[in-house]
N, C-alpha and C. Protein backbone atom coordinates (compact mmCIF):
# COMPACT_ATOMS: atom_id res chain seq x y z
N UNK A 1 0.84 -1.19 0.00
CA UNK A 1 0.00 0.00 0.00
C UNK A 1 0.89 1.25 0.00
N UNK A 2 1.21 1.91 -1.08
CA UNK A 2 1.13 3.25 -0.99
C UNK A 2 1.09 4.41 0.50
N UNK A 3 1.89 5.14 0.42
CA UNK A 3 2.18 6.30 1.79
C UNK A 3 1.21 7.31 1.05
N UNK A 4 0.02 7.45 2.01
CA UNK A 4 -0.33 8.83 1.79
C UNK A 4 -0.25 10.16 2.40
N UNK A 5 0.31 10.98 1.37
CA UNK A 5 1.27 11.78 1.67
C UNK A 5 0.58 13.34 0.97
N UNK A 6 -0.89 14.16 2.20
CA UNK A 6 -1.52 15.41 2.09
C UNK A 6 -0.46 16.55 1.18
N UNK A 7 -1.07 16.95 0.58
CA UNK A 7 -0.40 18.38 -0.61
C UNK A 7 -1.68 19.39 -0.40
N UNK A 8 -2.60 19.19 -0.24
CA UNK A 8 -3.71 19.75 0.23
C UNK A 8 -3.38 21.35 1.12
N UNK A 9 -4.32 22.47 0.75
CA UNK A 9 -4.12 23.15 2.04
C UNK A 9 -4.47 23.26 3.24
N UNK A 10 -5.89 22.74 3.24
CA UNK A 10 -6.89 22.30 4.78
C UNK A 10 -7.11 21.02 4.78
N UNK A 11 -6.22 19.73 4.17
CA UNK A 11 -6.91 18.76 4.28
C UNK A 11 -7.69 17.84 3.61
N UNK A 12 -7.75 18.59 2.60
CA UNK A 12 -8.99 18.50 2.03
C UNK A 12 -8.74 16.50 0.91
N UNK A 13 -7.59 16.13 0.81
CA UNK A 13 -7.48 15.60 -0.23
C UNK A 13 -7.23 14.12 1.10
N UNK A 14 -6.62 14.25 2.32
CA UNK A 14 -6.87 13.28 3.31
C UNK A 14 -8.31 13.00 3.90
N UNK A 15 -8.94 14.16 3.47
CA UNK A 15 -10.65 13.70 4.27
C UNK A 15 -11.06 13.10 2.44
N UNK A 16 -11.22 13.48 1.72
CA UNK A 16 -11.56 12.36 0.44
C UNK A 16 -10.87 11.64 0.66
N UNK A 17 -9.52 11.20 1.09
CA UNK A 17 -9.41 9.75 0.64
C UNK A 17 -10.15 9.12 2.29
N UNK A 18 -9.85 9.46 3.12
CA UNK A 18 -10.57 8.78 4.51
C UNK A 18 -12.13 8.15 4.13
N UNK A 19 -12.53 9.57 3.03
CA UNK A 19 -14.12 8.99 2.67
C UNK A 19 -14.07 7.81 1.81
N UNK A 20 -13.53 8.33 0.51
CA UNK A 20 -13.32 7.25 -0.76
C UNK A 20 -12.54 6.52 -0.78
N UNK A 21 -11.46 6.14 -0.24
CA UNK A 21 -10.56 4.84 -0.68
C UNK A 21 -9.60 5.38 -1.40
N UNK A 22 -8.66 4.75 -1.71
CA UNK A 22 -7.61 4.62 -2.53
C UNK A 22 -7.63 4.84 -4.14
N UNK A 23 -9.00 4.15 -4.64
CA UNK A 23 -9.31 4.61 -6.20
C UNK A 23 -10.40 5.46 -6.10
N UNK A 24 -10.70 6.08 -7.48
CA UNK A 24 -11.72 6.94 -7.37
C UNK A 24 -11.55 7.36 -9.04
N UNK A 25 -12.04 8.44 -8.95
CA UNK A 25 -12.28 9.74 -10.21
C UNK A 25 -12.74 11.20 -9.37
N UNK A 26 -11.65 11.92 -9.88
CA UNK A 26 -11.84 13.36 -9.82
C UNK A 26 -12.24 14.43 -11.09
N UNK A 27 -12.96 15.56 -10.57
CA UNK A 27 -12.84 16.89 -11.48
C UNK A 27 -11.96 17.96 -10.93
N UNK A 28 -10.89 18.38 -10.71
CA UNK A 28 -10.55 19.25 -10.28
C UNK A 28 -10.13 20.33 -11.19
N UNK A 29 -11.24 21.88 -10.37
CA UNK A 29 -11.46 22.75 -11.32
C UNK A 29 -10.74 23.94 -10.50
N UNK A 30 -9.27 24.44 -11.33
CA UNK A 30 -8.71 25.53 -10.31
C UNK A 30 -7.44 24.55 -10.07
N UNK A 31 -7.17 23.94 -10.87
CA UNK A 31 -6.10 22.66 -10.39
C UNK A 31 -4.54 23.58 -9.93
N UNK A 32 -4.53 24.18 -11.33
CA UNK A 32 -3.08 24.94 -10.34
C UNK A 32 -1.71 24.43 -10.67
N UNK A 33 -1.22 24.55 -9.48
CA UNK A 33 0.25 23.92 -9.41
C UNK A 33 -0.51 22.28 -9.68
N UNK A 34 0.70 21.20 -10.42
CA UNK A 34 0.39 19.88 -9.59
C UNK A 34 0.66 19.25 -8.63
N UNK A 35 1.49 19.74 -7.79
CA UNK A 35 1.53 19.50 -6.64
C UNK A 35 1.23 20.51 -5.14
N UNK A 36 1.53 21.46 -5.29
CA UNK A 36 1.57 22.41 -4.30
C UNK A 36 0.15 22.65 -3.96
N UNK A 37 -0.25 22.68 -2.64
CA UNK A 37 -1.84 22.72 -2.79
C UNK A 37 -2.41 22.01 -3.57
N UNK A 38 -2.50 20.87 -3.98
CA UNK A 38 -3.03 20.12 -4.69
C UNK A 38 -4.41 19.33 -3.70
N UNK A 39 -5.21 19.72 -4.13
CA UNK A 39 -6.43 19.06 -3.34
C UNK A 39 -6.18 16.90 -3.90
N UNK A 40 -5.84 17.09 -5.28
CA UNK A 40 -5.83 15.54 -6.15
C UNK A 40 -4.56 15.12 -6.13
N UNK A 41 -3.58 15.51 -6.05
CA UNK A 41 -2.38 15.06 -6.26
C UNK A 41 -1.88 13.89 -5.68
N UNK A 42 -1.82 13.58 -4.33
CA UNK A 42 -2.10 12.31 -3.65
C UNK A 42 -3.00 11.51 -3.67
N UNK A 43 -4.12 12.11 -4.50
CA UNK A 43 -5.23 10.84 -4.87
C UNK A 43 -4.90 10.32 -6.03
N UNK A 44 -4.42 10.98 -6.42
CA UNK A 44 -3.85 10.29 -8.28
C UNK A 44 -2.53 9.72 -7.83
N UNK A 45 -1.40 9.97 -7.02
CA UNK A 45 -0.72 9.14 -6.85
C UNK A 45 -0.93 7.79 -5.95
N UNK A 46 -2.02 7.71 -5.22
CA UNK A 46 -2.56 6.20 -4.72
C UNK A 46 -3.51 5.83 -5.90
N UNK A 47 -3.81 6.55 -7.43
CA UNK A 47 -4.16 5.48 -8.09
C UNK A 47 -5.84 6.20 -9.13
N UNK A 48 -6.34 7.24 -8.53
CA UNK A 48 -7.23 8.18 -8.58
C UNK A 48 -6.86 8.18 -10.20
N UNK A 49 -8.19 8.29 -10.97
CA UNK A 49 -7.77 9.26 -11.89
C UNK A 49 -8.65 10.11 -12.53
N UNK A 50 -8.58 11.42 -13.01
CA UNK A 50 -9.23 12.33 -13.11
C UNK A 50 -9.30 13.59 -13.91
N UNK A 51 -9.55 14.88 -14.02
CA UNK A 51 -9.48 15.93 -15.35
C UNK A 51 -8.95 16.93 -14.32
N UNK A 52 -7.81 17.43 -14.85
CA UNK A 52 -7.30 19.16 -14.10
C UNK A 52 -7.75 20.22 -15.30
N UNK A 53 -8.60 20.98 -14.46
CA UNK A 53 -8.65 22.19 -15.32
C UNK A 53 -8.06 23.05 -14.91
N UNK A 54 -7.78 24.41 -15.32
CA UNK A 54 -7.05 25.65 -15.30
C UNK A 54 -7.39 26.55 -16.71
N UNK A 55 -6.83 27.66 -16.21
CA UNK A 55 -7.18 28.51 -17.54
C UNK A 55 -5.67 29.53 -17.71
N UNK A 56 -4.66 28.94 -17.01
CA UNK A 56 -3.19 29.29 -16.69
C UNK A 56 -2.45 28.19 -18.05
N UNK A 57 -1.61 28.91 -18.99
CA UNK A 57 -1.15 28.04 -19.77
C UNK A 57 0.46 27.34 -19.13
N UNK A 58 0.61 28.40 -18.21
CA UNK A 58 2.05 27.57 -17.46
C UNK A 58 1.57 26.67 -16.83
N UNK A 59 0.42 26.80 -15.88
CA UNK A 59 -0.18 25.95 -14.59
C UNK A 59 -0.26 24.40 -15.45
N UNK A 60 -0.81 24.50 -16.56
CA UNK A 60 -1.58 23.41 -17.42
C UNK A 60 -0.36 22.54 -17.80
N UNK A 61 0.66 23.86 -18.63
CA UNK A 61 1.76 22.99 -19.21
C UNK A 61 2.73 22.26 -17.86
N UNK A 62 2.80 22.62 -16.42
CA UNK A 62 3.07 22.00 -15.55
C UNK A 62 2.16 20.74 -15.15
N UNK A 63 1.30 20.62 -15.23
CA UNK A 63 0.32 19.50 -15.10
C UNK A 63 0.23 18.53 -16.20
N UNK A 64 0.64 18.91 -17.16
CA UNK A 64 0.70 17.87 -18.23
C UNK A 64 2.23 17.36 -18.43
N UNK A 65 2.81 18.09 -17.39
CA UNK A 65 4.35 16.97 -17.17
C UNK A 65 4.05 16.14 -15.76
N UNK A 66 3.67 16.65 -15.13
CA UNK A 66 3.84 15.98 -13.71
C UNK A 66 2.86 15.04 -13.22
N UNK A 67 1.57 15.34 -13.92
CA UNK A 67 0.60 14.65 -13.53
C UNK A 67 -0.11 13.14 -14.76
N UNK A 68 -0.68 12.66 -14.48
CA UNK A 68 -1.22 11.61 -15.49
C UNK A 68 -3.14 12.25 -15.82
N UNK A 69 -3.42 12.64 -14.84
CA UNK A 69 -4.54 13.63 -15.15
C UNK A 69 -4.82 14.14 -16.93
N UNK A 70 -6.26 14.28 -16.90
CA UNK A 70 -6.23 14.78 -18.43
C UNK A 70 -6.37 16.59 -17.98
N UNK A 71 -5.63 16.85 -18.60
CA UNK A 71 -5.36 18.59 -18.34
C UNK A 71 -6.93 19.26 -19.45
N UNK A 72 -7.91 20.10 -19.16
CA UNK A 72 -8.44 20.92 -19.91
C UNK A 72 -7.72 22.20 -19.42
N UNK A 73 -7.48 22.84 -20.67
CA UNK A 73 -6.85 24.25 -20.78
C UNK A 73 -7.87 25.22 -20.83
N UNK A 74 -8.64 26.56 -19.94
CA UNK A 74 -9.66 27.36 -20.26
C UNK A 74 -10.51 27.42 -19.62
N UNK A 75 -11.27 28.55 -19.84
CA UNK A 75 -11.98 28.97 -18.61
C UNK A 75 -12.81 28.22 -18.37
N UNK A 76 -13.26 27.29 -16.79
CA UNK A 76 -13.64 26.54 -16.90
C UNK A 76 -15.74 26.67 -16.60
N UNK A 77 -15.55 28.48 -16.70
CA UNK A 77 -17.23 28.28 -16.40
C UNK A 77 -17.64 28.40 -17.93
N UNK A 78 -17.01 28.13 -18.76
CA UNK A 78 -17.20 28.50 -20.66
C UNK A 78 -16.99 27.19 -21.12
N UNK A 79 -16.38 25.98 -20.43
CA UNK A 79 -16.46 25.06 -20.53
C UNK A 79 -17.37 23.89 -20.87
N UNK A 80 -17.60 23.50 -22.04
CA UNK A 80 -18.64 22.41 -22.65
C UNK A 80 -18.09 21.09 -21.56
N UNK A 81 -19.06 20.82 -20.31
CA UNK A 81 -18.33 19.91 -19.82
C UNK A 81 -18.47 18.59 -20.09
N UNK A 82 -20.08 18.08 -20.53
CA UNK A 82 -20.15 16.75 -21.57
C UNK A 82 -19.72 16.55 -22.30
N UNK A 83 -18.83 17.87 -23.00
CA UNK A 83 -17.94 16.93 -24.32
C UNK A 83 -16.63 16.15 -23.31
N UNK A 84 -16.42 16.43 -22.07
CA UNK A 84 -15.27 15.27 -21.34
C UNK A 84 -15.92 14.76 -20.01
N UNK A 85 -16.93 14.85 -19.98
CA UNK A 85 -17.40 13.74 -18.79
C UNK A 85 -18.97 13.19 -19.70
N UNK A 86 -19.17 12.15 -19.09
CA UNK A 86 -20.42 11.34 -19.59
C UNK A 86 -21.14 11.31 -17.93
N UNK A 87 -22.57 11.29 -18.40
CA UNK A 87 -23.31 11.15 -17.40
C UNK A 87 -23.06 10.34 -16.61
N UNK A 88 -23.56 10.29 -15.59
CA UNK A 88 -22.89 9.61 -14.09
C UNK A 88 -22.36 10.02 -13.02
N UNK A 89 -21.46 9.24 -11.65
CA UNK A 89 -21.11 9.46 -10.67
C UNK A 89 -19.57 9.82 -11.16
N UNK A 90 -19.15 10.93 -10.28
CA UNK A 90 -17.65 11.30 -10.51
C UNK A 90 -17.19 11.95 -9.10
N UNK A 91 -16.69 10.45 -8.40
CA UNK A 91 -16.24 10.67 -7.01
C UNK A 91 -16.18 11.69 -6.34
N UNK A 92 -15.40 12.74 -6.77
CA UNK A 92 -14.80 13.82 -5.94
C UNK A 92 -14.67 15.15 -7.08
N UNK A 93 -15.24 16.02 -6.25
CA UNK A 93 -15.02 17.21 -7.31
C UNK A 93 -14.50 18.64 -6.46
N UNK A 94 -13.30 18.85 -6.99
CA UNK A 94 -12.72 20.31 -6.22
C UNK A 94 -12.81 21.19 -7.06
N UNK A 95 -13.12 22.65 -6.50
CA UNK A 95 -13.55 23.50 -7.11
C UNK A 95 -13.13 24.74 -6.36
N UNK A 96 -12.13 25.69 -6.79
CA UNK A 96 -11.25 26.46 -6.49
C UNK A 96 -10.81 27.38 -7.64
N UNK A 97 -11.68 27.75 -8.07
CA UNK A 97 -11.38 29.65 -9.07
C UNK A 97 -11.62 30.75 -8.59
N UNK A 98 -11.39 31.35 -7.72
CA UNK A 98 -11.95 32.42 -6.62
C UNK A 98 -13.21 33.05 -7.04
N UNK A 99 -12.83 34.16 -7.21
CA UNK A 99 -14.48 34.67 -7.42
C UNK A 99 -15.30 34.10 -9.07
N UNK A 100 -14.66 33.09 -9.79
CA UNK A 100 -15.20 32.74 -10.77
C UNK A 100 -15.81 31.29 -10.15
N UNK A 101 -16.03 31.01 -9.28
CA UNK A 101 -16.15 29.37 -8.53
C UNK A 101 -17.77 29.17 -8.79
N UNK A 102 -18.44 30.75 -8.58
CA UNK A 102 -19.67 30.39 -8.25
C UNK A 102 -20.51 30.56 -9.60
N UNK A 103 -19.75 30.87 -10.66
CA UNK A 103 -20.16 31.34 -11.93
C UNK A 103 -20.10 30.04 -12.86
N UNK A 104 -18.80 28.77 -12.60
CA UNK A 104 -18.91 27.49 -12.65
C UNK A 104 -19.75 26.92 -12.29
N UNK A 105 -19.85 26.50 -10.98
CA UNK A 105 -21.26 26.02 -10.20
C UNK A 105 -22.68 26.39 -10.90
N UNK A 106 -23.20 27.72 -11.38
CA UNK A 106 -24.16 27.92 -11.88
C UNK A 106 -24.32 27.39 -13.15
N UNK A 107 -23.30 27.14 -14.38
CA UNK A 107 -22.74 26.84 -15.14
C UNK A 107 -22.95 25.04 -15.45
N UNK A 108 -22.28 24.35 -14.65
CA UNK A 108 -21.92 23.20 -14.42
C UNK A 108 -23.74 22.14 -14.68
N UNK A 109 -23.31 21.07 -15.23
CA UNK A 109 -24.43 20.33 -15.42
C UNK A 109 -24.89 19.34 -14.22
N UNK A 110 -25.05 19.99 -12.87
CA UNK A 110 -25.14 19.17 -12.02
C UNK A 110 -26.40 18.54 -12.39
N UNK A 111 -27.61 18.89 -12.87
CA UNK A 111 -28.88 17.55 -12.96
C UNK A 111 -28.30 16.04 -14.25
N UNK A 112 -27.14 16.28 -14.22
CA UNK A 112 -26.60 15.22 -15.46
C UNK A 112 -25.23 14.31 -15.15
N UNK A 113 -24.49 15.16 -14.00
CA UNK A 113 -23.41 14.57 -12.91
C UNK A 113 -23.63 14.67 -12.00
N UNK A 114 -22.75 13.54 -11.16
CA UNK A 114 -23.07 13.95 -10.05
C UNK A 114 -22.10 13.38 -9.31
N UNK A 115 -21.55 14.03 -7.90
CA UNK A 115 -20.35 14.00 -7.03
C UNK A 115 -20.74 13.35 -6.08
N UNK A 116 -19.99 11.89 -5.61
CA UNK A 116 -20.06 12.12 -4.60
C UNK A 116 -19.73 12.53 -3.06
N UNK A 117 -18.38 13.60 -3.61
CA UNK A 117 -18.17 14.50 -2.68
C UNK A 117 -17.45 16.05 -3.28
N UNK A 118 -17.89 16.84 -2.19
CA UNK A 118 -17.18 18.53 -2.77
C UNK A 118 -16.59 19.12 -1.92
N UNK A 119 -15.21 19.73 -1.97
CA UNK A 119 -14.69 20.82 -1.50
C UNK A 119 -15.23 21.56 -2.47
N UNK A 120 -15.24 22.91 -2.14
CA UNK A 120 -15.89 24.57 -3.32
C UNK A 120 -15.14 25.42 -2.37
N UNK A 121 -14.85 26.38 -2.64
CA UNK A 121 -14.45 27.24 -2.33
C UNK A 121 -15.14 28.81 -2.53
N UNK A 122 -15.40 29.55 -1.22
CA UNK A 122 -16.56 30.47 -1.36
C UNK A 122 -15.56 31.71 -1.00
N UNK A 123 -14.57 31.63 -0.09
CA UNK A 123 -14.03 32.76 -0.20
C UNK A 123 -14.54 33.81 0.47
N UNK A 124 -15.49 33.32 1.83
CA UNK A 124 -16.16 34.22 2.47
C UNK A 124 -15.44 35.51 3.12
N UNK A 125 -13.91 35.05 3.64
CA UNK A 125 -12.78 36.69 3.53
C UNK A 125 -12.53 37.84 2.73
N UNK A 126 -13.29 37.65 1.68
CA UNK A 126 -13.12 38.37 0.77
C UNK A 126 -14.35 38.71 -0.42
N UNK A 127 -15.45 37.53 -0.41
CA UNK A 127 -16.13 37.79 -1.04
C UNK A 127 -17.61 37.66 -0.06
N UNK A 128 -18.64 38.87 -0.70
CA UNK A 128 -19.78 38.93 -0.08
C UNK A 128 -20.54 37.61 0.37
N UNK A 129 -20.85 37.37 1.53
CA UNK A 129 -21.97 36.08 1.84
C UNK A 129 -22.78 35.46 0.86
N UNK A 130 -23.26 36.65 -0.09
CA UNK A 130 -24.00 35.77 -0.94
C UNK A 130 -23.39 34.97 -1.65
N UNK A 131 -22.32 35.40 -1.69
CA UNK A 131 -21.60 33.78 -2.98
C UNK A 131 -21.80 32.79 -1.98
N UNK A 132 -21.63 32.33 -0.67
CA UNK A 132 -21.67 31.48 -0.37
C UNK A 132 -22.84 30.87 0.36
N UNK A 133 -23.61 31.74 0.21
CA UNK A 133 -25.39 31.45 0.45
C UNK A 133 -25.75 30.91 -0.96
N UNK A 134 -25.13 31.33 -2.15
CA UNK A 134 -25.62 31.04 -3.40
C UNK A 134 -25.01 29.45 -3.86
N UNK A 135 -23.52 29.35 -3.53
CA UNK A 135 -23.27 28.23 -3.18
C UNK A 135 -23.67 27.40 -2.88
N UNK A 136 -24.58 27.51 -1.17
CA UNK A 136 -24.81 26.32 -0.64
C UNK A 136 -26.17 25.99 -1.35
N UNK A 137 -27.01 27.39 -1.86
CA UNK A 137 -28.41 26.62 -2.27
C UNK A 137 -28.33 25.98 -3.62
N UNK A 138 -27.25 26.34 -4.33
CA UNK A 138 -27.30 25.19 -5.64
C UNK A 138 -26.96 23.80 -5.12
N UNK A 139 -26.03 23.86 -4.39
CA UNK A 139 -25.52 22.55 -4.12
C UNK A 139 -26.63 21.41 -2.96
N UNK A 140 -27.79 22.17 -2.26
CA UNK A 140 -28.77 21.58 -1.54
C UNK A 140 -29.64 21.19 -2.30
N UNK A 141 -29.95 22.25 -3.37
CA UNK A 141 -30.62 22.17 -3.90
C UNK A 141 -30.77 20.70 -4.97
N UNK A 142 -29.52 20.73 -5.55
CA UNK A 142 -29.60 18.92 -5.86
C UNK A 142 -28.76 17.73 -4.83
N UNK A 143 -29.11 18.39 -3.51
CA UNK A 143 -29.35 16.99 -2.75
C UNK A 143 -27.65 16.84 -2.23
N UNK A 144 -27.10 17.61 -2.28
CA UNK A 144 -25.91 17.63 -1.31
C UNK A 144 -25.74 18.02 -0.25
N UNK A 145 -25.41 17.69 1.37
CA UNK A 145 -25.50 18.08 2.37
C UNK A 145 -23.85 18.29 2.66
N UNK A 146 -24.00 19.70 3.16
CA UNK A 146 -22.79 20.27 3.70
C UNK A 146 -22.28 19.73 5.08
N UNK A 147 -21.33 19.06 5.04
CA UNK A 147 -20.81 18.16 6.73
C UNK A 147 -19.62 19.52 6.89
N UNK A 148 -19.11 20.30 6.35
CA UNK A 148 -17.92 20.99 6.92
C UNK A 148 -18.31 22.63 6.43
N UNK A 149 -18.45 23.09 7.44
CA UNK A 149 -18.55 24.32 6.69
C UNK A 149 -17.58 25.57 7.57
N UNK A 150 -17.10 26.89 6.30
CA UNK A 150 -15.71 27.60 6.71
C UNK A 150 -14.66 26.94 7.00
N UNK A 151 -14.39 26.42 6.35
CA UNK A 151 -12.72 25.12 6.45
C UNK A 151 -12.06 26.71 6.72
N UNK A 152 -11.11 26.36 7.51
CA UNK A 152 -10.03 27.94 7.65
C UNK A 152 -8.63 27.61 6.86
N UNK A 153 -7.86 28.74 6.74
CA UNK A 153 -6.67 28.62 6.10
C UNK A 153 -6.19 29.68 6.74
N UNK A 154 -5.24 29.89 7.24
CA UNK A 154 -4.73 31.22 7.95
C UNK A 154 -5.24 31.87 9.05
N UNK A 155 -6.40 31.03 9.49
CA UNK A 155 -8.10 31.58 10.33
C UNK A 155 -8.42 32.66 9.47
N UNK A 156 -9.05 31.92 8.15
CA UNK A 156 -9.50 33.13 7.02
C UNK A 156 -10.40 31.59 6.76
N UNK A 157 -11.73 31.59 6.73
CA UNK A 157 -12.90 30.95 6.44
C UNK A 157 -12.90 31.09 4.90
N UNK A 158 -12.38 29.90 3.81
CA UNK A 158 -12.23 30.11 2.51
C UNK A 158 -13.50 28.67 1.82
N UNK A 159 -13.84 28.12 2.36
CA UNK A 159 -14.20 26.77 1.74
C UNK A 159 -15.19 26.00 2.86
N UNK A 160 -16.52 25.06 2.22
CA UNK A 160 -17.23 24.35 2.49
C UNK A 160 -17.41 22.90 1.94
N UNK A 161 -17.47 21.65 3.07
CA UNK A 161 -17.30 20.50 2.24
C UNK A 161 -19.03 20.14 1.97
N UNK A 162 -19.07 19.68 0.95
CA UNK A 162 -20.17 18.87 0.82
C UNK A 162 -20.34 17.14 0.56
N UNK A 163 -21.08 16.44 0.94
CA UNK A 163 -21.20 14.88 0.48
C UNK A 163 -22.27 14.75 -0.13
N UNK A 164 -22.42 13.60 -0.89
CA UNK A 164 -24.31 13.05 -1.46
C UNK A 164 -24.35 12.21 0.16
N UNK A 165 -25.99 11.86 0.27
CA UNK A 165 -26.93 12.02 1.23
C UNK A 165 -26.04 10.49 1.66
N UNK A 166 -25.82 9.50 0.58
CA UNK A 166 -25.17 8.33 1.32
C UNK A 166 -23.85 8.17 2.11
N UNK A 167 -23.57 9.50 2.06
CA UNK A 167 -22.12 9.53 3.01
C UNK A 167 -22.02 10.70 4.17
N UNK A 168 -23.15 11.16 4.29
CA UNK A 168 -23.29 12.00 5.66
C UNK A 168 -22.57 11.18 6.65
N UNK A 169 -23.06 10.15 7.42
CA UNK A 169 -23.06 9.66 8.46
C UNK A 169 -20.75 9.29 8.10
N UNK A 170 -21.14 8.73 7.69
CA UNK A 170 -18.98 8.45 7.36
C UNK A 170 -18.17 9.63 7.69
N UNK A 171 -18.98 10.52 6.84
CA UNK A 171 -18.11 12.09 6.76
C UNK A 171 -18.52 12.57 8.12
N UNK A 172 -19.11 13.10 9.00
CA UNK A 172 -19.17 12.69 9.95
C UNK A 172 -17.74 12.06 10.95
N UNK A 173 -17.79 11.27 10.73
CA UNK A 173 -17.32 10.37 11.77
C UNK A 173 -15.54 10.72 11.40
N UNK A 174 -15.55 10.96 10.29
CA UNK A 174 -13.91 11.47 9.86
C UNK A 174 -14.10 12.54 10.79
N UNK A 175 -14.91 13.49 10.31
CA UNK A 175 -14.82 15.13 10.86
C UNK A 175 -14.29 15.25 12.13
């Protein structure tokens, strides 16, 4: 078995694997560095595999050396996302574009995918409550319940986790 070894900034990529296991499928949107802060990076190296988006052509061309991930290049709320995912379950989805996060989310074909778990990032230090009131009601709204909410980073409240309804009680018990 594999050392798992957090790149994450709050965590976030040790509480998915605590939830999901060792394999999986990710979306990670806001991917970034591939390693540094990497919410996926240790999930793809125990075996994960998944899509990095960015709209950074260095960030991307770093991710398409380091990572096995399929890199989309571009903005990802302009993003046709059925032309690279097919309907269905897609484990884990991180979502980290600052103030463009919630313009994705609105964007995004959630009645056609579906996660079964979310870090998002709302950015309540900096951005008005309603992004993250607007946040949570899309994401309730199709049936995701928030187990973590204001994850801190610096004690700066940046991010909320969400699960589908069959993993409350697990997530939970990590928390």
């Amino acid at each position: 078995m594999k050392e798992f070894v957090s790149h994450s900034q709050a965590g976030q990529d040790k509480f998915i694997h605590d939830l999901l296991g060792d394999s999986g499928t990710f979306l990670d949107i806001g991917a970034c560095h591939p390693v540094e802060l990497s919410n996926t990076c240790a999930l793809e190296q125990l075996g994960w595999t998944g899509i990095c988006a960015d709209n950074d052509p260095g960030a991307c061309k770093l991710l398409r050396e380091q990572r096995t991930a399929k890199v989309i290049e571009g903005d990802a709320t302009k993003v046709d996302w059925m032309k690279y995912l097919t309907s269905g379950v897609i484990d884990y989805l991180s979502a980290d574009i600052d103030q463009a996060t919630l313009l994705f989310l609105r964007n995004f074909p959630l009645d056609k995918v579906r996660f079964r778990a979310i870090t998002i990032e709302h950015d309540l230090y900096r951005n008005p409550p309603e992004v993250k009131r607007e946040i949570y009601s899309i994401l309730t709204r199709h049936g995701y319940i928030r187990v973590c909410e204001d994850v801190r980073s610096q004690d700066l409240p940046f991010e909320d986790w969400f699960v589908a309804p069959e993993l409350v009680e697990k997530a939970k018990g990590i928390l």
